[in-house]
N, C-alpha and C. Protein backbone atom coordinates (compact mmCIF):
# COMPACT_ATOMS: atom_id res chain seq x y z
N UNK A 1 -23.63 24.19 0.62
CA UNK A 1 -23.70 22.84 0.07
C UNK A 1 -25.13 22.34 0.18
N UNK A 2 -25.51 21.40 -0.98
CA UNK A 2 -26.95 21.64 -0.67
C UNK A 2 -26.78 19.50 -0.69
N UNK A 3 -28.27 19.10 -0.24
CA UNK A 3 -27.98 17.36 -0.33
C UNK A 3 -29.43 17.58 -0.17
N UNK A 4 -29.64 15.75 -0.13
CA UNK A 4 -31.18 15.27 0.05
C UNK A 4 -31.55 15.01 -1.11
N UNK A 5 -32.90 14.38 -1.17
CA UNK A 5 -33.42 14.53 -2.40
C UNK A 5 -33.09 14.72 -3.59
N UNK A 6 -33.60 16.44 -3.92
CA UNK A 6 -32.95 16.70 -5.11
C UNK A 6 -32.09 16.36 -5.71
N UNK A 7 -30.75 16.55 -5.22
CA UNK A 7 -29.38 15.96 -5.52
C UNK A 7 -29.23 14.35 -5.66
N UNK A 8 -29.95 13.60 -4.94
CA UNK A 8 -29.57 12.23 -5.46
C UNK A 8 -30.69 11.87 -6.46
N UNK A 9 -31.87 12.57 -6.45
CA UNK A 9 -32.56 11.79 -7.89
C UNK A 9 -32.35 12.42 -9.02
N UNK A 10 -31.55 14.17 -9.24
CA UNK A 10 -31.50 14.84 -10.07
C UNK A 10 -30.47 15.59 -10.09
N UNK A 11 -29.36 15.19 -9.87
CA UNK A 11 -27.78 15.65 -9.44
C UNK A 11 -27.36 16.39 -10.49
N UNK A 12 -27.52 16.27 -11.46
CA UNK A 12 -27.00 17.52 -12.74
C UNK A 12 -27.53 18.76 -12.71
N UNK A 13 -28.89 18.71 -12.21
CA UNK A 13 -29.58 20.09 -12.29
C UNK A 13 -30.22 20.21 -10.31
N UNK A 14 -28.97 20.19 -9.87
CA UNK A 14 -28.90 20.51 -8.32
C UNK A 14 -27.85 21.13 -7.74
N UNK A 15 -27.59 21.73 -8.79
CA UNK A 15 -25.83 22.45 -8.18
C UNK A 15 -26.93 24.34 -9.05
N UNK A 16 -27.51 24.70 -8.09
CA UNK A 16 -28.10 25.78 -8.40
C UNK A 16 -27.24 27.23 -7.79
N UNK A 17 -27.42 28.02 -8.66
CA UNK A 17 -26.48 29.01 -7.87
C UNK A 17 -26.14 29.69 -6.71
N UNK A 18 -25.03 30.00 -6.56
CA UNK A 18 -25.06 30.08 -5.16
C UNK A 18 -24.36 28.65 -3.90
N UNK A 19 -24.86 27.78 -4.78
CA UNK A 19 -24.15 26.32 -4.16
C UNK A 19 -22.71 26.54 -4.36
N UNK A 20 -21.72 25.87 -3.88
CA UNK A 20 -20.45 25.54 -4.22
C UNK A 20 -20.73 24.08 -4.66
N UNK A 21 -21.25 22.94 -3.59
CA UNK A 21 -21.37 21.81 -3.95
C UNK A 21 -23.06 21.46 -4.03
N UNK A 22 -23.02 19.79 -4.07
CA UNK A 22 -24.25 19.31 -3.78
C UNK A 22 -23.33 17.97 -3.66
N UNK A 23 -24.49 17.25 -2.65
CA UNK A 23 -24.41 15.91 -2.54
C UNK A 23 -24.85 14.75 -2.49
N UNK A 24 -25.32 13.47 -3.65
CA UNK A 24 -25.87 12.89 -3.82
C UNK A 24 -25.58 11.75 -2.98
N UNK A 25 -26.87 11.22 -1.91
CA UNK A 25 -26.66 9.76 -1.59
C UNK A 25 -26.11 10.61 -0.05
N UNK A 26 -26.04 9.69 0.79
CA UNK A 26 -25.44 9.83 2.53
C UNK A 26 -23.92 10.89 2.25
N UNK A 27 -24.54 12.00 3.22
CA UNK A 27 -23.46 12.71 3.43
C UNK A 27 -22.67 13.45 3.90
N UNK A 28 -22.19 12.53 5.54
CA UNK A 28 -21.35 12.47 6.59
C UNK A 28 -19.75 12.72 5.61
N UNK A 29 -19.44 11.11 4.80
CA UNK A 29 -18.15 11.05 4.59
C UNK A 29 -17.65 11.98 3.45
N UNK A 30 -18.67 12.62 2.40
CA UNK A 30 -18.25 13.36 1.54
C UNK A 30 -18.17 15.17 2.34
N UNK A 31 -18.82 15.37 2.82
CA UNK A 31 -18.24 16.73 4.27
C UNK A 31 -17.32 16.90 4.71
N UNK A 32 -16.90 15.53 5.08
CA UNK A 32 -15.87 15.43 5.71
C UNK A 32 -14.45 15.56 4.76
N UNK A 33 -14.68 15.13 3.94
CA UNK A 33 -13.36 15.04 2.70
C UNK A 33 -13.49 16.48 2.38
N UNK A 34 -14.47 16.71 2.14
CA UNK A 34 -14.64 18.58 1.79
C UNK A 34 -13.89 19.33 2.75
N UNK A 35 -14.13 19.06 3.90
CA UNK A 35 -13.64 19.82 4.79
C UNK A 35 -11.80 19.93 4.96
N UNK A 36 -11.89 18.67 4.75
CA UNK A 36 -9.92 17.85 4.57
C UNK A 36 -9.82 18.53 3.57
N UNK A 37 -9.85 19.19 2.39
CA UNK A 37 -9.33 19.23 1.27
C UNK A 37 -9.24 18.86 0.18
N UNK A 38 -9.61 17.58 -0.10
CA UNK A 38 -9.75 16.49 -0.82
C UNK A 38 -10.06 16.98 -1.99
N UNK A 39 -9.14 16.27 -3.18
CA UNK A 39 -9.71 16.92 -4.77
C UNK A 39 -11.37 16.75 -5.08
N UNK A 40 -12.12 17.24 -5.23
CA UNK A 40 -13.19 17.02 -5.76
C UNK A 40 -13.76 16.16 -6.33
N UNK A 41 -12.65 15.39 -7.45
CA UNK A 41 -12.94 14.51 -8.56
C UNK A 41 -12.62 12.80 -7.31
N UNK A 42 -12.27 12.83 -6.31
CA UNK A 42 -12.22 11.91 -5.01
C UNK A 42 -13.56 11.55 -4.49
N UNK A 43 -14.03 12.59 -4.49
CA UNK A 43 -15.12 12.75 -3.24
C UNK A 43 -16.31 12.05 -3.75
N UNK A 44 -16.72 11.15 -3.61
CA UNK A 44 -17.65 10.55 -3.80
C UNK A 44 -19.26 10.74 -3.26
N UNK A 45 -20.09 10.67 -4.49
CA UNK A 45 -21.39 12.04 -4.33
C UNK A 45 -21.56 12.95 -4.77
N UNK A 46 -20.43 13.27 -5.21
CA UNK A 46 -20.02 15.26 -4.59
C UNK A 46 -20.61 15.39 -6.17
N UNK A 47 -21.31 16.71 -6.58
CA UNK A 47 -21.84 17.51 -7.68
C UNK A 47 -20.86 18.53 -7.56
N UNK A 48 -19.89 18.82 -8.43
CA UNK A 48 -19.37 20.28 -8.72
C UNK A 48 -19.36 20.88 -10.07
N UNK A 49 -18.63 21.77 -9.90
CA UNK A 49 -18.44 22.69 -11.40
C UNK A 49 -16.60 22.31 -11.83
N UNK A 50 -16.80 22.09 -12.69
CA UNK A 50 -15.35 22.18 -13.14
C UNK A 50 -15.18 23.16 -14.66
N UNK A 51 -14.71 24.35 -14.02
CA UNK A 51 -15.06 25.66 -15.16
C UNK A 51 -16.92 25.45 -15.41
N UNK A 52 -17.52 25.57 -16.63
CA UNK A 52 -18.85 25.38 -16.82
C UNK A 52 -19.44 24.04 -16.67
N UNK A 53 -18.40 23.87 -16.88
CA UNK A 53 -18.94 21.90 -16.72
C UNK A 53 -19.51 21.78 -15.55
N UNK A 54 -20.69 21.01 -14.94
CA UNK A 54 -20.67 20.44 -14.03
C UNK A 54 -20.67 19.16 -13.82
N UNK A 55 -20.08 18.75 -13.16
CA UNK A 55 -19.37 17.02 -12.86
C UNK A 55 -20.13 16.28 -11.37
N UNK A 56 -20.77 15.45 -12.16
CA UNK A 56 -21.58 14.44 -11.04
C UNK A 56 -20.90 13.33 -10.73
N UNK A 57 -19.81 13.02 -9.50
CA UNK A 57 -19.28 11.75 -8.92
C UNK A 57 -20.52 10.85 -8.80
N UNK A 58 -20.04 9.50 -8.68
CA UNK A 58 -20.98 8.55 -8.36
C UNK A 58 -21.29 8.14 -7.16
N UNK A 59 -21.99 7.79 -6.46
CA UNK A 59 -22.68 7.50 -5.27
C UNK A 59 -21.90 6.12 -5.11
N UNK A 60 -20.96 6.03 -3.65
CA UNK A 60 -20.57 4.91 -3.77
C UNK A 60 -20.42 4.03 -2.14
N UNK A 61 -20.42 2.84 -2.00
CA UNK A 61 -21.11 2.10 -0.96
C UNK A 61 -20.31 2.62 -0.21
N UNK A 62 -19.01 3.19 0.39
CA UNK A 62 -18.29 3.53 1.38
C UNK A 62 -19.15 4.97 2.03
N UNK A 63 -20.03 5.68 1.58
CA UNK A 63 -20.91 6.88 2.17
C UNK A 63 -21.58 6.46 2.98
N UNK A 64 -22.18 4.72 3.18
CA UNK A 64 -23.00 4.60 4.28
C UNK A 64 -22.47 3.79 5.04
N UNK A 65 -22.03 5.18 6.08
CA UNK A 65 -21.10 4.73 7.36
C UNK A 65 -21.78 3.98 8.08
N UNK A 66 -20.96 3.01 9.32
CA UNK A 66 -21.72 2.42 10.61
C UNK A 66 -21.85 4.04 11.69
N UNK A 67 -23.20 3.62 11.83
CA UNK A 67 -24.08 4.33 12.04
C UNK A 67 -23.55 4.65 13.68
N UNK A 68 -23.00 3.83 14.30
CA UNK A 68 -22.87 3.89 15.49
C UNK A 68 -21.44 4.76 15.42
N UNK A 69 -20.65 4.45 14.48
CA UNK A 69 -19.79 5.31 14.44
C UNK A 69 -19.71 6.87 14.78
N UNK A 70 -21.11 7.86 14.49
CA UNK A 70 -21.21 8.75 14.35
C UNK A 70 -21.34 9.68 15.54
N UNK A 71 -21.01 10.90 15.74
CA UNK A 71 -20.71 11.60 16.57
C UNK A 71 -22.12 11.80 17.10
N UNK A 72 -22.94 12.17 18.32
CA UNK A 72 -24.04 12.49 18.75
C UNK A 72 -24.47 14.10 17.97
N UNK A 73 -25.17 14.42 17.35
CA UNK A 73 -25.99 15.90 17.28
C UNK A 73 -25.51 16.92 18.29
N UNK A 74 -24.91 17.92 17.56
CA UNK A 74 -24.55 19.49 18.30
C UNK A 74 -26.26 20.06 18.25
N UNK A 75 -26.64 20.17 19.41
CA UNK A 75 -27.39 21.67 19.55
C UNK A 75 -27.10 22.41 20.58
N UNK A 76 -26.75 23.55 19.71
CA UNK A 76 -25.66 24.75 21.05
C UNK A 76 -26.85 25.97 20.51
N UNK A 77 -27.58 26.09 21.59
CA UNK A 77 -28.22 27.01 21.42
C UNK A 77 -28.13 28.27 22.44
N UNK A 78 -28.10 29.40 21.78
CA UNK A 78 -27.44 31.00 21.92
C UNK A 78 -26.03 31.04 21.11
N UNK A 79 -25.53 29.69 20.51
CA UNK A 79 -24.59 30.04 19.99
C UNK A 79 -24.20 29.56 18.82
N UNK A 80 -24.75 28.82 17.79
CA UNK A 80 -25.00 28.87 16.49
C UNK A 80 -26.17 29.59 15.97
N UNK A 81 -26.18 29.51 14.58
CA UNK A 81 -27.15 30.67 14.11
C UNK A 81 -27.61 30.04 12.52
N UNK A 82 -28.84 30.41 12.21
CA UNK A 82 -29.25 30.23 11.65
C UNK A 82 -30.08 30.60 10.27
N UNK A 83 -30.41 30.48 9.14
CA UNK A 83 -30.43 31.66 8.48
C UNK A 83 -31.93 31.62 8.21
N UNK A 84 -32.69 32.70 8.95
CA UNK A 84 -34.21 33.05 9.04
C UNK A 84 -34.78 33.98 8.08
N UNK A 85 -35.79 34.22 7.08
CA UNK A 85 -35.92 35.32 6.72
C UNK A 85 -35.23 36.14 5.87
N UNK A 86 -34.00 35.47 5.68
CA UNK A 86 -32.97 36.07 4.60
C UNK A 86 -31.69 36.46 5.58
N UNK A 87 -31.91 36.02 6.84
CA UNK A 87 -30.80 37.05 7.33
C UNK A 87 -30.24 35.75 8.48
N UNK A 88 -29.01 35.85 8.90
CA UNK A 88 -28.75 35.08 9.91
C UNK A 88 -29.09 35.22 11.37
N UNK A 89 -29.51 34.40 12.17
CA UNK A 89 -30.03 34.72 13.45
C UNK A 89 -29.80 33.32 14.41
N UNK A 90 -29.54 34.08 15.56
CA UNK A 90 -29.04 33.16 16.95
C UNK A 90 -29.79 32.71 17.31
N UNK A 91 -29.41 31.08 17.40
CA UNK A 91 -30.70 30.11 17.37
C UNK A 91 -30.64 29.95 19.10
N UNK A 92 -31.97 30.56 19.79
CA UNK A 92 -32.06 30.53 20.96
C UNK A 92 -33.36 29.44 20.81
N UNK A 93 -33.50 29.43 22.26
CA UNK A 93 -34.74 28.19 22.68
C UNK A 93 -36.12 28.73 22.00
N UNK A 94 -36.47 30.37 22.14
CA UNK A 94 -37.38 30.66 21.66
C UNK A 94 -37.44 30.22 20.33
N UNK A 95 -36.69 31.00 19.50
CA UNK A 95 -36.37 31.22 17.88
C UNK A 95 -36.81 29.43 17.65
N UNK A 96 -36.14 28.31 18.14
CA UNK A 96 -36.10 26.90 18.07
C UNK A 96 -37.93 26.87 18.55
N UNK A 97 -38.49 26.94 19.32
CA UNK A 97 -39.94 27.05 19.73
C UNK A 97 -40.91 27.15 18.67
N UNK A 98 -40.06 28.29 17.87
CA UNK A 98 -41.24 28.47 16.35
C UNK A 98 -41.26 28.19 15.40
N UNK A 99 -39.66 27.90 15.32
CA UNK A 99 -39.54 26.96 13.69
C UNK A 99 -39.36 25.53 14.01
N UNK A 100 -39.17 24.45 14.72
CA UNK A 100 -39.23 23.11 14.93
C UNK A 100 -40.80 22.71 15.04
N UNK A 101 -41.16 21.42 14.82
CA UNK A 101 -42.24 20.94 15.03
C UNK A 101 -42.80 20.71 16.63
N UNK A 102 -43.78 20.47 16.91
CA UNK A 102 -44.25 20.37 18.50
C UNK A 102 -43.68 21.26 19.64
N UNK A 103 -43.40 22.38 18.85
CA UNK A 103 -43.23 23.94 20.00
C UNK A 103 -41.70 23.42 20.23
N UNK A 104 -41.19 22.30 19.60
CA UNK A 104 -39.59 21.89 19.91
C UNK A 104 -39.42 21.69 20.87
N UNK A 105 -40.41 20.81 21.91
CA UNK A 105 -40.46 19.55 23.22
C UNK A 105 -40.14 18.35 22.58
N UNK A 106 -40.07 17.69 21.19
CA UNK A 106 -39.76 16.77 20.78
C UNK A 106 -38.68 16.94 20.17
N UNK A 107 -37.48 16.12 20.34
CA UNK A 107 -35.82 15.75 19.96
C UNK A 107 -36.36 14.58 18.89
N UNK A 108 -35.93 15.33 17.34
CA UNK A 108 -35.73 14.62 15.70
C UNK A 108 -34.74 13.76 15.95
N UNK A 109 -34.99 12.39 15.91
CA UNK A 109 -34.30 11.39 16.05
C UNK A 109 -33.96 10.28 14.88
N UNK A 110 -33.01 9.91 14.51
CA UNK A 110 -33.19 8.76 13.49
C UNK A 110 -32.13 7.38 13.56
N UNK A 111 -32.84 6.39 14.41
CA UNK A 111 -32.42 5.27 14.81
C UNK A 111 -32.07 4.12 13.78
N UNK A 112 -32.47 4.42 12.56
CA UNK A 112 -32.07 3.52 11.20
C UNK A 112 -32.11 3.97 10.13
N UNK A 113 -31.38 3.96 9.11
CA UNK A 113 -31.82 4.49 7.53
C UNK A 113 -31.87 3.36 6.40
N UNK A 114 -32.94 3.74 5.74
CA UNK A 114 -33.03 2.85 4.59
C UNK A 114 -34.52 2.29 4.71
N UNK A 115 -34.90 1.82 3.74
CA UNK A 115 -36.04 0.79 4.24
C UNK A 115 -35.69 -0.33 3.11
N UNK A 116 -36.60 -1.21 3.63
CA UNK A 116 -36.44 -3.03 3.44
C UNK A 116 -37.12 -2.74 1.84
N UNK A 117 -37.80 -2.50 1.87
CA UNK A 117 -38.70 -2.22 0.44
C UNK A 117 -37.57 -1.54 -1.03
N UNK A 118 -38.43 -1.49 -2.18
CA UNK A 118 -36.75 -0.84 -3.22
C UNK A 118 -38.35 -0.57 -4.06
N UNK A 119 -39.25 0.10 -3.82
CA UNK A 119 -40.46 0.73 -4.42
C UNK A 119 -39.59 2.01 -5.99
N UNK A 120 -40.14 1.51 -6.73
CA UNK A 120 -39.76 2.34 -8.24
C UNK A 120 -40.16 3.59 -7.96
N UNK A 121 -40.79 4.34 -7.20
CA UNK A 121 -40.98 5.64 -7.54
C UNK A 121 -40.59 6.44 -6.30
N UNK A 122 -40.13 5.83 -5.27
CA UNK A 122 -39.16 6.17 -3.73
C UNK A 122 -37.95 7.01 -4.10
N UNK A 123 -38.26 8.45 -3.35
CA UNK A 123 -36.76 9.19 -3.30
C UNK A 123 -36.37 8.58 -2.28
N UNK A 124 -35.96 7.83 -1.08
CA UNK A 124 -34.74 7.23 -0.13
C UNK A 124 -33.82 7.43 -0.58
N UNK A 125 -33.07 8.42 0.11
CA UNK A 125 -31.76 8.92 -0.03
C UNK A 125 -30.83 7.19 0.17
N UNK A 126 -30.85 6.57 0.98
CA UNK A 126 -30.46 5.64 1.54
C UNK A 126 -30.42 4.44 1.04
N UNK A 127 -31.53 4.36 0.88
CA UNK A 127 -32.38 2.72 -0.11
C UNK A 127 -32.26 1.66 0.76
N UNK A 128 -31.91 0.47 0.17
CA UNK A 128 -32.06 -0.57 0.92
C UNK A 128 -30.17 -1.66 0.72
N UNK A 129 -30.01 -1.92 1.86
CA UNK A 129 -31.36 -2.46 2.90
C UNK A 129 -30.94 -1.68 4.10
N UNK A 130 -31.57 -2.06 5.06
CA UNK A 130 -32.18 -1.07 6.05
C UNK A 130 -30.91 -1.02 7.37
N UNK A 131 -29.83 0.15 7.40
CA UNK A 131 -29.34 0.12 8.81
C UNK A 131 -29.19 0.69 9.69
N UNK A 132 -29.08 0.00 11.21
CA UNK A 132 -30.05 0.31 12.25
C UNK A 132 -28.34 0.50 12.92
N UNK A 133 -28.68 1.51 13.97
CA UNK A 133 -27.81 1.83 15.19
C UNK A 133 -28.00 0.85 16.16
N UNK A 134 -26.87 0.28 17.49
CA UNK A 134 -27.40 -0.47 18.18
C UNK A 134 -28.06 0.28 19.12
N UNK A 135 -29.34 -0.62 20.62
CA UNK A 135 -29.38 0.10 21.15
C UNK A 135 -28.63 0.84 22.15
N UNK A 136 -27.79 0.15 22.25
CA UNK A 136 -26.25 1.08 23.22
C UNK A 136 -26.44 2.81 22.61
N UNK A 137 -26.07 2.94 21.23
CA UNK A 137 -26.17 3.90 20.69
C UNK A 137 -27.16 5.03 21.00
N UNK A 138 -28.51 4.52 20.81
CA UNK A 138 -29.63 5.12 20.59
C UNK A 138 -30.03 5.92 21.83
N UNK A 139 -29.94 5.05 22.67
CA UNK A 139 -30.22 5.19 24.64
C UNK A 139 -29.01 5.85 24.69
N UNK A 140 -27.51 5.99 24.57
CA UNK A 140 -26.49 6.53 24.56
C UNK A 140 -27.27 8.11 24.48
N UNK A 141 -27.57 8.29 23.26
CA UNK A 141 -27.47 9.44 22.83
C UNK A 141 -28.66 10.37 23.39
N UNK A 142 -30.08 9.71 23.92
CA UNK A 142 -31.08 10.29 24.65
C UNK A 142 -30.53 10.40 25.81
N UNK A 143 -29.78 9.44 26.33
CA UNK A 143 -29.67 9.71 27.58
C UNK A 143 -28.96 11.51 28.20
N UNK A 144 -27.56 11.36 26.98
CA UNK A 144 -26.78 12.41 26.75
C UNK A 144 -28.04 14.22 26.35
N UNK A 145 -28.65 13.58 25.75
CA UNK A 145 -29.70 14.60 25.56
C UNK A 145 -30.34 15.31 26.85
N UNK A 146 -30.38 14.51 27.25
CA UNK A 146 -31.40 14.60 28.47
C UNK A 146 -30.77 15.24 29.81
N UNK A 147 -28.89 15.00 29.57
CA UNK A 147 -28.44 15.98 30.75
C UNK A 147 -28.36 17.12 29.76
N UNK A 148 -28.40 17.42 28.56
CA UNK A 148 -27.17 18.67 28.29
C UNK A 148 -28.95 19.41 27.84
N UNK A 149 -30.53 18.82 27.73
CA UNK A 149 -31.16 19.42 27.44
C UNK A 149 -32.65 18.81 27.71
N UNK A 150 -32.69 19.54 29.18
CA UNK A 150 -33.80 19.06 30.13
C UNK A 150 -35.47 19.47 29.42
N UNK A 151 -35.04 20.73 28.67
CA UNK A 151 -36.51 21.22 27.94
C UNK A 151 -36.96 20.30 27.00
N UNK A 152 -36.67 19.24 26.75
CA UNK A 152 -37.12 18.31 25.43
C UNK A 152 -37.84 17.41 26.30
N UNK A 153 -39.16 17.35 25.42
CA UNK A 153 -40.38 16.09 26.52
C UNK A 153 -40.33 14.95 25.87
N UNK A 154 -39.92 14.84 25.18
CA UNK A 154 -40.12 13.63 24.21
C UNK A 154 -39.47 13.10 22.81
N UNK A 155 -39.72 12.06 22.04
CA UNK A 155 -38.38 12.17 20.85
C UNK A 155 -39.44 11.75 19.82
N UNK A 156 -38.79 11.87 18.63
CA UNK A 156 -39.73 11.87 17.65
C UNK A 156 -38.68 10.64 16.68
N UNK A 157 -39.37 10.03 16.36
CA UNK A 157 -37.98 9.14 15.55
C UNK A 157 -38.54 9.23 14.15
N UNK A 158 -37.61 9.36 13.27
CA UNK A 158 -37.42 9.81 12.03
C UNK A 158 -37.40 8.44 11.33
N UNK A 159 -37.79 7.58 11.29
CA UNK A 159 -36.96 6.04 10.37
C UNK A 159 -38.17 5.77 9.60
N UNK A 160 -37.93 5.55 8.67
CA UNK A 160 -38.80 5.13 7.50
C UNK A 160 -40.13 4.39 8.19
N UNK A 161 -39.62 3.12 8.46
CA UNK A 161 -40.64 2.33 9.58
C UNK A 161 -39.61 2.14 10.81
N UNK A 162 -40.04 2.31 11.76
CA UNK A 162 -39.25 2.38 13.06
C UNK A 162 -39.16 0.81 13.76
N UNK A 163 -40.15 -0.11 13.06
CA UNK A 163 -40.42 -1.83 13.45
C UNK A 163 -39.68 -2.34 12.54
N UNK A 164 -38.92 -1.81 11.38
CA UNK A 164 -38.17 -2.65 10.78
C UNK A 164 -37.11 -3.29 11.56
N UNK A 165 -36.93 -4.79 11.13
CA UNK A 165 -36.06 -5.15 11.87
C UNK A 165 -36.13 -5.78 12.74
N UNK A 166 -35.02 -6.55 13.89
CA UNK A 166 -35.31 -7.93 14.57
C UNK A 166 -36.41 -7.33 16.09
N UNK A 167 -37.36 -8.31 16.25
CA UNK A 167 -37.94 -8.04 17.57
C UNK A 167 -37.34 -7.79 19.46
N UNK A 168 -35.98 -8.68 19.00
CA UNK A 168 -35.25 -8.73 19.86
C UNK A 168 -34.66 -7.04 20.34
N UNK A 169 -34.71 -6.30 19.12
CA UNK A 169 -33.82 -5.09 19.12
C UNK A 169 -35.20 -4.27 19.51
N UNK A 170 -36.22 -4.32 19.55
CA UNK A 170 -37.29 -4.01 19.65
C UNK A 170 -37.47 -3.77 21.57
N UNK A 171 -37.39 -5.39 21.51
CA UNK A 171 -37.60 -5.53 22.83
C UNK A 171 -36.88 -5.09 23.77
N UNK A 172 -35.51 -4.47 23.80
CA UNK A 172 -34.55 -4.09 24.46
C UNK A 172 -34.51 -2.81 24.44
N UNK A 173 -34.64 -2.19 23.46
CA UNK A 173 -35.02 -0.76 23.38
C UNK A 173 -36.12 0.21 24.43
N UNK A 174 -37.61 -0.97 23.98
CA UNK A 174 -38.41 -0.46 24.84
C UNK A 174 -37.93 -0.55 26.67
N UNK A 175 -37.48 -1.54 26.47
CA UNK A 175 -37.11 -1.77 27.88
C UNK A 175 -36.06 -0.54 28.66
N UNK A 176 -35.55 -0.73 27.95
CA UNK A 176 -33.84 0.30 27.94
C UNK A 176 -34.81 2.07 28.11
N UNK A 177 -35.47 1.94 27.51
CA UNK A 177 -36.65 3.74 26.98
C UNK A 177 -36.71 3.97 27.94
N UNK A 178 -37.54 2.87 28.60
CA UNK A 178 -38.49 2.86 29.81
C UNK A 178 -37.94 3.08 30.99
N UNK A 179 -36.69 2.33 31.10
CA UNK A 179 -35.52 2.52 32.58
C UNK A 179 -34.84 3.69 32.62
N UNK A 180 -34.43 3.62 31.44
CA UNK A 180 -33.08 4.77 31.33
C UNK A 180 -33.27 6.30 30.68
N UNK A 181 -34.40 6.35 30.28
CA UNK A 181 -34.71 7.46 29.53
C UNK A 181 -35.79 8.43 29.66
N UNK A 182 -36.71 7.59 30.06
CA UNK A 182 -37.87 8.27 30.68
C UNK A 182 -38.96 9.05 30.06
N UNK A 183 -38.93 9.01 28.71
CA UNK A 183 -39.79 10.08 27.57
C UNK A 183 -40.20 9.52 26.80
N UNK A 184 -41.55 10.43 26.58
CA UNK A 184 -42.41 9.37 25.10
C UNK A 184 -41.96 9.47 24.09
N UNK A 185 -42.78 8.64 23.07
CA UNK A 185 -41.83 8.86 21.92
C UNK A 185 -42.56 8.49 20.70
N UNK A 186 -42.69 9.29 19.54
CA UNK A 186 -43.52 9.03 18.23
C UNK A 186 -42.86 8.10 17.15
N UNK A 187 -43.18 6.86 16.27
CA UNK A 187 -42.48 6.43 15.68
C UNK A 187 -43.38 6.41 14.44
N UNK A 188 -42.73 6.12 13.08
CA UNK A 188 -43.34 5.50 11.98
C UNK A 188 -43.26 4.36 11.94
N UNK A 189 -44.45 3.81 11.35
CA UNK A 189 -44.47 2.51 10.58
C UNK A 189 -45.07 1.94 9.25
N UNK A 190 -44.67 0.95 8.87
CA UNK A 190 -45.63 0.43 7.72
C UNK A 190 -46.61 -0.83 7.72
N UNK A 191 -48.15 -1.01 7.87
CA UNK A 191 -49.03 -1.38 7.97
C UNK A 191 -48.51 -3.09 8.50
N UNK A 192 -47.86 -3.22 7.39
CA UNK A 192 -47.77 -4.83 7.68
C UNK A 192 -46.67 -5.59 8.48
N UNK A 193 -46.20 -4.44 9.55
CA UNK A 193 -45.35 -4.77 10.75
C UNK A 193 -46.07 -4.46 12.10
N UNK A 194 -47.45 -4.16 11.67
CA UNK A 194 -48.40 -4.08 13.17
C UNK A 194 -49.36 -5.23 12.98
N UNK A 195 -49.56 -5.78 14.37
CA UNK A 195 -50.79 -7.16 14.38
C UNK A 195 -51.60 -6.48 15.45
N UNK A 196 -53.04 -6.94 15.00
CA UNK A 196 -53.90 -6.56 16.45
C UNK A 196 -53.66 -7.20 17.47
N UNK A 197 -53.93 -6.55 18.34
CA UNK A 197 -53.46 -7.00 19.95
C UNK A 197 -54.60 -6.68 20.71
N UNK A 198 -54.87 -6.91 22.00
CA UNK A 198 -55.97 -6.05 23.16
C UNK A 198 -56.97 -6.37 22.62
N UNK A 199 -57.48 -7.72 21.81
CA UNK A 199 -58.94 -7.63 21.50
C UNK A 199 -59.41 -8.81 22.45
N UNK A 200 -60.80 -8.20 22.90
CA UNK A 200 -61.61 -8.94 23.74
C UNK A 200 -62.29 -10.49 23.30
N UNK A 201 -62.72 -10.97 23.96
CA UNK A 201 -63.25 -12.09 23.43
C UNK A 201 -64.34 -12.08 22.48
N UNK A 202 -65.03 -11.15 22.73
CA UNK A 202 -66.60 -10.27 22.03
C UNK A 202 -65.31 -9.58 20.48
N UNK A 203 -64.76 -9.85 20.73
CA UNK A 203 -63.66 -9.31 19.69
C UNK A 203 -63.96 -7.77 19.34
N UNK A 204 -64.50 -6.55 20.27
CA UNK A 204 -63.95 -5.55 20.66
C UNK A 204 -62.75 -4.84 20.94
N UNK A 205 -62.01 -4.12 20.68
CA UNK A 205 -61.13 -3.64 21.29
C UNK A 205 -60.95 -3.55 23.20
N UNK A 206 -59.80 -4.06 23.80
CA UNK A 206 -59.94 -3.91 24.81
C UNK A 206 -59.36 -2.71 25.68
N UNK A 207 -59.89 -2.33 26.61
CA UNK A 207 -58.94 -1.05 26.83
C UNK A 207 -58.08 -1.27 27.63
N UNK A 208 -57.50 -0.32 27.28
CA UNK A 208 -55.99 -0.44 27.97
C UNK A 208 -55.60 1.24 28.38
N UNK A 209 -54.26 0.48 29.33
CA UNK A 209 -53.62 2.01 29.66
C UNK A 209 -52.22 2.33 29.64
């Protein structure tokens, strides 16, 4: 089954061979119907073939689940596998070392989807407007990380801009990071959700630590 991108900006010519499906737009709840059984012509998203035909469902608001709803990330490593090179292979810590980013000390995280913005030439699978996990959730799920997988130094968060959104949720987070979690952490942002801070009176940068 293939999703992302392709499939939601170009869903007719994304069911390439070899696919059974594709899936346009968020796709937790259309997997899941796949997996149930569910007629095809149901499944909302879903790209199939019907004989030569291929049939593009429509993308519809029930795909973007509450976020908190969602089960935490399986990584079972020595015992799923992965397909490397053309061939399938057992995704051990090493194998994970060379194909993840930052030697795979940093845990791919994504604390909100969507962004606030609706820019004309944006693939966002998601679009707008922008939703966020609480932090119960977020700290939930590092924390859980952190017994079942001590080799990870740090988290990397995946969110469009990672400051979207109320300061309050901001402020609790860091706090919550800092007590309960213990690891650094890389975020995105977009320009006009950062203000200068730490400047001296000489209006230098001040240092900090």
């Amino acid at each position: 089954m293939a999703g992302g991108i392709h499939p939601t900006l170009m869903p007719a010519k994304s069911l390439v061979e070899g696919a059974d499906f594709a899936v346009a737009g968020p796709g937790e709840l259309p997997l899941e119907m796949i997996l149930a059984g569910k007629p095809p012509e149901s499944i909302p998203g879903l790209v199939w073939r019907r004989g030569r035909e291929t049939v593009v469902n429509p993308v519809r608001p029930e795909q973007k689940l509450d976020l908190d709803s969602l089960p935490y990330p399986l990584y079972r490593f020595d015992r799923d596998q992965v397909l490397v090179d053309g061939r399938l292979q057992t995704l051990g810590w090493r194998l994970h070392e060379r194909l993840a980013t930052w030697d795979g000390r940093y845990y791919d995280m994504v604390s909100a989807r969507g962004c606030a913005y609706r820019c004309a030439y944006c693939c966002n699978v998601n679009g707008a407007p922008v939703r966020r996990s609480s932090v119960d959730r977020v700290i939930g799920e590092l924390v859980d990380l952190r017994k079942r997988e001590p080799r990870v130094a740090g988290v990397n968060f995946q969110d469009d801009c990672f400051y979207t959104g109320s300061d309050e949720w901001i402020a609790e987070f860091a706090r919550r990071m800092r007590e309960e979690v213990g690891l650094p952490f890389i975020a995105r942002m977009i320009p006009r959700y950062v203000t200068a801070s730490g400047s001296s009176s000489s209006g230098r940068p001040a240092s900090s630590t």
